[in-house]
Protein backbone atom coordinates (compact mmCIF):
# COMPACT_ATOMS: atom_id res chain seq x y z
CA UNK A 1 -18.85 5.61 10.79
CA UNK A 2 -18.50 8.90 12.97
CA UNK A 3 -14.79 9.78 14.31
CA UNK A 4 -11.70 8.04 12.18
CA UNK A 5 -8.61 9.09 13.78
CA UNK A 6 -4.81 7.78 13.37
CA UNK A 7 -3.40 7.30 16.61
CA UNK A 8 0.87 7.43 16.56
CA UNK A 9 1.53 7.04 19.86
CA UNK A 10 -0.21 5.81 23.89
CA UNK A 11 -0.96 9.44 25.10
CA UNK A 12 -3.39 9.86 21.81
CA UNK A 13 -4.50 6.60 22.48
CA UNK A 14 -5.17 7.24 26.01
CA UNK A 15 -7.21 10.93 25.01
CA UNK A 16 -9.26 8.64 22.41
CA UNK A 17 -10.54 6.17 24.67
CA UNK A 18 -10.83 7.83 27.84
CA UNK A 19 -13.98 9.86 26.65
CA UNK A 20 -16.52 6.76 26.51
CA UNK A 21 -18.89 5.86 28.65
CA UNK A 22 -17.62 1.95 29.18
CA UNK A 23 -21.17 1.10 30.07
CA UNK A 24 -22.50 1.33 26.36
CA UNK A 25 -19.78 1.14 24.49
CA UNK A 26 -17.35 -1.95 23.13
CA UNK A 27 -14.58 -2.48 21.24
CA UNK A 28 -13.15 -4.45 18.90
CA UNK A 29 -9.48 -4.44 17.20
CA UNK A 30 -8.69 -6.05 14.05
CA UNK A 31 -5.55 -6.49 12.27
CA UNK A 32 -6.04 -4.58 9.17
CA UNK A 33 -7.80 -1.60 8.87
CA UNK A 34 -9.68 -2.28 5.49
CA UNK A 35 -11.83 -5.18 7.28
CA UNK A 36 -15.05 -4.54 7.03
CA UNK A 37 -16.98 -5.13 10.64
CA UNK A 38 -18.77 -8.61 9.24
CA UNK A 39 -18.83 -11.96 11.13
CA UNK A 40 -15.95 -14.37 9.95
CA UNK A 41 -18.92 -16.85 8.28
CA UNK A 42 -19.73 -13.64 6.21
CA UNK A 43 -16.18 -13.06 4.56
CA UNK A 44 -14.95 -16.94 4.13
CA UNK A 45 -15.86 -16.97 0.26
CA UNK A 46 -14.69 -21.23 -0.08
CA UNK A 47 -17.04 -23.51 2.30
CA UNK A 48 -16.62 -26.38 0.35
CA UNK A 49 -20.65 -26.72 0.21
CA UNK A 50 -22.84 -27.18 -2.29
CA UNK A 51 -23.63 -23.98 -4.23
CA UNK A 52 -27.25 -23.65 -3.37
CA UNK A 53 -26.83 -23.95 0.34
CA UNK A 54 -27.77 -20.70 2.24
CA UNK A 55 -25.15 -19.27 4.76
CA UNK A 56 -27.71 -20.01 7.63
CA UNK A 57 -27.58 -23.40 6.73
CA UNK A 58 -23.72 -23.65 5.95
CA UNK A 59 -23.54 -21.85 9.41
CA UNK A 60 -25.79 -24.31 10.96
CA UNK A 61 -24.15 -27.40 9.70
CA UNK A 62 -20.76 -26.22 10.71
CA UNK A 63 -22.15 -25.47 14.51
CA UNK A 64 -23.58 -29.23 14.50
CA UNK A 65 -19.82 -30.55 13.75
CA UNK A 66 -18.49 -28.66 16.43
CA UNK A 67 -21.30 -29.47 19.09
CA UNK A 68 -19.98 -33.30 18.04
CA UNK A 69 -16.64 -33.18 18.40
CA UNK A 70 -16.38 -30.24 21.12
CA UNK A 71 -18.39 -31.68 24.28
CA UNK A 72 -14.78 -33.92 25.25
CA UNK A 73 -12.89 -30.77 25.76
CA UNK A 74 -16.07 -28.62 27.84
CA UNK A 75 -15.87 -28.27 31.58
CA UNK A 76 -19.73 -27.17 30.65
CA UNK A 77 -22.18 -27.99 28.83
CA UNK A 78 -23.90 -25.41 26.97
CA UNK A 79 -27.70 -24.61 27.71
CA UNK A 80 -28.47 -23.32 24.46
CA UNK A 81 -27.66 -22.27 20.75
CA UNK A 82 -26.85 -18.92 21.94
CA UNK A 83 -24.22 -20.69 24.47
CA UNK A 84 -23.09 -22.67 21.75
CA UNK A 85 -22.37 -19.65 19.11
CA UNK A 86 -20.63 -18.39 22.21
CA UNK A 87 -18.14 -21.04 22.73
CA UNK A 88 -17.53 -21.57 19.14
CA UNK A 89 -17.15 -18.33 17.75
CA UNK A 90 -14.49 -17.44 21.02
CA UNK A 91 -12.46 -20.66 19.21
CA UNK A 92 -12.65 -18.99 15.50
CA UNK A 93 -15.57 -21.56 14.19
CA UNK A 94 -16.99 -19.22 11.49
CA UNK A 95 -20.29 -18.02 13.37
CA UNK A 96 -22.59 -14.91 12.75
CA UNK A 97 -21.71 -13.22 16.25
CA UNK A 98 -18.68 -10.71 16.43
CA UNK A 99 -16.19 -10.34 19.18
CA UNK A 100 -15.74 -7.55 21.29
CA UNK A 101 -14.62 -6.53 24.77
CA UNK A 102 -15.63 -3.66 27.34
CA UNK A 103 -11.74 -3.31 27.48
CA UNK A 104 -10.30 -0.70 24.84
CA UNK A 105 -6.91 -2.11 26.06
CA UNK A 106 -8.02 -5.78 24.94
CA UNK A 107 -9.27 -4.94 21.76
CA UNK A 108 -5.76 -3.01 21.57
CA UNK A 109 -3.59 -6.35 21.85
CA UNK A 110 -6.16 -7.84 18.53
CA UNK A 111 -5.46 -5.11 16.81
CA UNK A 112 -1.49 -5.54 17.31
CA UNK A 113 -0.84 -8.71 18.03
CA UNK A 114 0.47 -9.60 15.14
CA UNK A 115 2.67 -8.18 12.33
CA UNK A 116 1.43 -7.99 8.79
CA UNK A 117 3.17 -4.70 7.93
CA UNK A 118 -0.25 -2.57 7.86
CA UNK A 119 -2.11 -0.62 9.97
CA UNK A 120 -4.77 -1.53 11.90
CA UNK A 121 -7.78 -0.38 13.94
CA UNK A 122 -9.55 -0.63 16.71
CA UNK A 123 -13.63 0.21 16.39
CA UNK A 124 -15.84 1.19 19.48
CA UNK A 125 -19.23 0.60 19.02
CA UNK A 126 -21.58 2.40 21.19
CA UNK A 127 -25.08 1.13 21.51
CA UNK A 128 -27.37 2.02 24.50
CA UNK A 129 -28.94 -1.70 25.21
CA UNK A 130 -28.46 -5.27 25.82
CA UNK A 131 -29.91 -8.26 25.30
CA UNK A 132 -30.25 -9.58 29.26
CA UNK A 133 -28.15 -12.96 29.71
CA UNK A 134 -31.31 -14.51 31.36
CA UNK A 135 -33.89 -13.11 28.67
CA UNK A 136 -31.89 -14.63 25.86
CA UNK A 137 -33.48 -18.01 27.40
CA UNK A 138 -36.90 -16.55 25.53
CA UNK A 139 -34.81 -16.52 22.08
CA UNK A 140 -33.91 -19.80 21.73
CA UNK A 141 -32.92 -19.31 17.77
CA UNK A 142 -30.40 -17.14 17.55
CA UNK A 143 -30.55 -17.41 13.76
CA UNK A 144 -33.63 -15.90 13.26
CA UNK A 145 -33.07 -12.90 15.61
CA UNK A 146 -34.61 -10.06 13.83
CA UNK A 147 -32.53 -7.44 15.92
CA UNK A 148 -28.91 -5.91 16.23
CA UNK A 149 -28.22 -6.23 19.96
CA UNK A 150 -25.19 -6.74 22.41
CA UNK A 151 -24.90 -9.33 24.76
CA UNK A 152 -22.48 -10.77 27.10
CA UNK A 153 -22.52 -14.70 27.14
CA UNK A 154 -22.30 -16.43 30.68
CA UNK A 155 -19.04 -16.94 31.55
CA UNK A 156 -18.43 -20.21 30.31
CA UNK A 157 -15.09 -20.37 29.06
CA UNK A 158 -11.97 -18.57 30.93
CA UNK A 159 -11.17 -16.91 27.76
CA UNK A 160 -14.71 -15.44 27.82
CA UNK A 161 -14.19 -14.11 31.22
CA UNK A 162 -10.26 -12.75 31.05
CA UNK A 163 -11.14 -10.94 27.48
CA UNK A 164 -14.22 -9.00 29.34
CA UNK A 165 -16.27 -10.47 26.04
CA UNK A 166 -19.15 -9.26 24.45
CA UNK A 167 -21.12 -10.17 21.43
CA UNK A 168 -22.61 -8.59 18.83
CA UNK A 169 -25.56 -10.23 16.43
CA UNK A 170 -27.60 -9.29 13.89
CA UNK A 171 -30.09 -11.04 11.63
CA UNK A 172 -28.68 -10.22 8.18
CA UNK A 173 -24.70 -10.86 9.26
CA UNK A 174 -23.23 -10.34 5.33
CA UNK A 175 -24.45 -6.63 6.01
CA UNK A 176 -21.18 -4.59 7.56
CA UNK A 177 -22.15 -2.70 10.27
CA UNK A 178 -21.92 1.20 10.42
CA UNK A 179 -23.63 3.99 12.12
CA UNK A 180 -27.35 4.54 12.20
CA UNK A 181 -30.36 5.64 13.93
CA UNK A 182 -28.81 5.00 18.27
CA UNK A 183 -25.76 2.82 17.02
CA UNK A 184 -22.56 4.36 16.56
CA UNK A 185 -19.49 2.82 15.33
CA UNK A 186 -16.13 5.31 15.72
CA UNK A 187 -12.80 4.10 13.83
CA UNK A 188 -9.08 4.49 15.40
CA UNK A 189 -6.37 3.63 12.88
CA UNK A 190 -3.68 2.08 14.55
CA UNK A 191 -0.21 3.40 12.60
CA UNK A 192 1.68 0.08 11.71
CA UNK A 193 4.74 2.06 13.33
CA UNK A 194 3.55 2.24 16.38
CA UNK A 195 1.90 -1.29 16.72
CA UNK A 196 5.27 -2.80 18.06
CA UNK A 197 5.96 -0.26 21.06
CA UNK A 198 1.91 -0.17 21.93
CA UNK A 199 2.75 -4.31 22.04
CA UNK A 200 5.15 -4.07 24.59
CA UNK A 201 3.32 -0.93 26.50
CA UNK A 202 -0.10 -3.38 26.70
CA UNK A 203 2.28 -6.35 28.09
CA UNK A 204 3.11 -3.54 30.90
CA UNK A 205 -0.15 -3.54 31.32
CA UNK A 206 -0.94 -7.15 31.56
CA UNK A 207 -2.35 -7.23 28.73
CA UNK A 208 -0.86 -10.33 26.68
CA UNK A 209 -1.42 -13.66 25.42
CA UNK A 210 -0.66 -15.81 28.24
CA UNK A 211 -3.54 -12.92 30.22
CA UNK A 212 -6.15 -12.95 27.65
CA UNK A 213 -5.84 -16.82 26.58
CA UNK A 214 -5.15 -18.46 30.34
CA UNK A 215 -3.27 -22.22 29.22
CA UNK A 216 -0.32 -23.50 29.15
CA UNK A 217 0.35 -23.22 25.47
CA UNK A 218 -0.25 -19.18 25.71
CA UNK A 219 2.09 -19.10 28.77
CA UNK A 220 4.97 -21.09 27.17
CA UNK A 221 4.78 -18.65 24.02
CA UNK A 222 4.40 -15.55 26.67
CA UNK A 223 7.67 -16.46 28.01
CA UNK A 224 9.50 -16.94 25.04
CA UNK A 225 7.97 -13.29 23.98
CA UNK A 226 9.08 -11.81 27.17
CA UNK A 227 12.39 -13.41 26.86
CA UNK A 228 13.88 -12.61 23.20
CA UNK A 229 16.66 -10.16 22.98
CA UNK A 230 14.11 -7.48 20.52
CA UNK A 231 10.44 -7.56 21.84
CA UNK A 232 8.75 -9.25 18.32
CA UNK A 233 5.42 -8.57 17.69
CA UNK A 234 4.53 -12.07 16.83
């Protein structure tokens, strides 16, 4: 990784993120700043599977289970696997995609939104192509995809669309990615300090829970947020 910079207060953060071109490059905030930048299905170490199963087909299995028990709840119906890995990776089923947003300021609210007492980070990736939403239609097995490549997903959730989402995918996803050859991956520590008063600057932003996960559930625990005597970062 290229630039790793600890970031105290808003102004830095403003100077750190104002110099990318939001075209090519994404971001992505995480809680801790040890994680490694692997797909969840990469770092779950207990599937309750047999030993010999490969993570492609503990992956698989776990996407057939969803597609079964998901299409009650889906205002659409996906076209496709790569729809599918969409949907379920934006609702935390262990899938080989990553998350990330053309926002700096949503990645921000990941990175802070809740308090575990260490610091945390926020990564921009920046990567010159994507995959075209209309030419993944040619790809139809996103599990053999032989590439790294971006894409943003049709906008089939409103999660999807309110978090500006992107995805990320690469063939081998127990490999971490890091810079090489046109791909560069910068690091931005997040002090754990300052992860409480960048909270309640984002929120001033409108950049929150009940913004970035539109129901009623993320609006009644937005208002109780807004409405406690010490702004909690939980």
């Amino acid at each position: 990784m290229n630039v790793i910079l600890n970031i105290k207060n808003f102004d830095e953060f403003h100077k750190s993120f104002n110099i990318y071109d939001f075209n090519m490059t994404i971001f992505r905030g995480v809680r801790d700043c040890s994680y490694e930048l692997k797909p969840r299905v990469a770092r779950i170490k207990d599937f309750n599977y047999p030993s010999d199963w490969s993570l492609e087909k503990i992956e698989k299995d776990l996407l057939r289970i969803f597609k079964e028990r998901a299409i009650p709840y889906l205002k659409y119906i996906p076209k496709n696997e790569w729809d599918w890995l969409a949907i379920a990776q934006h609702y935390r089923l262990p899938t080989r995609l990553l998350d990330w947003s053309r926002n700096p300021l949503v990645a921000a609210y990941f990175a802070v939104e809740k308090d575990n007492g260490k610091d945390s980070a926020i990564y921009a990736l920046t990567y010159p192509h994507y995959l075209d939403v209309d030419t993944i239609q040619q790809y139809m097995d996103p599990f053999k995809f032989g590439i790294f490549t971006k894409f943003i997903p049709p906008h089939i959730t409103s999660r999807i669309t309110a978090q500006e989402g992107v995805f990320t995918i690469r063939q081998d996803p127990t490999r971490p990615l890091k810079t090489s050859g046109n791909l560069r991956i910068d690091t931005f520590i997040i002090d754990n300090n300052f992860k409480r008063e960048l909270k309640k600057i984002l929120y001033h932003y409108g950049i929150h829970k009940a913004s970035l996960f539109p129901d009623l559930e993320s609006i009644a625990n937005h208002i109780e947020w807004m409405k406690r005597k010490v702004y909690d970062i939980d």
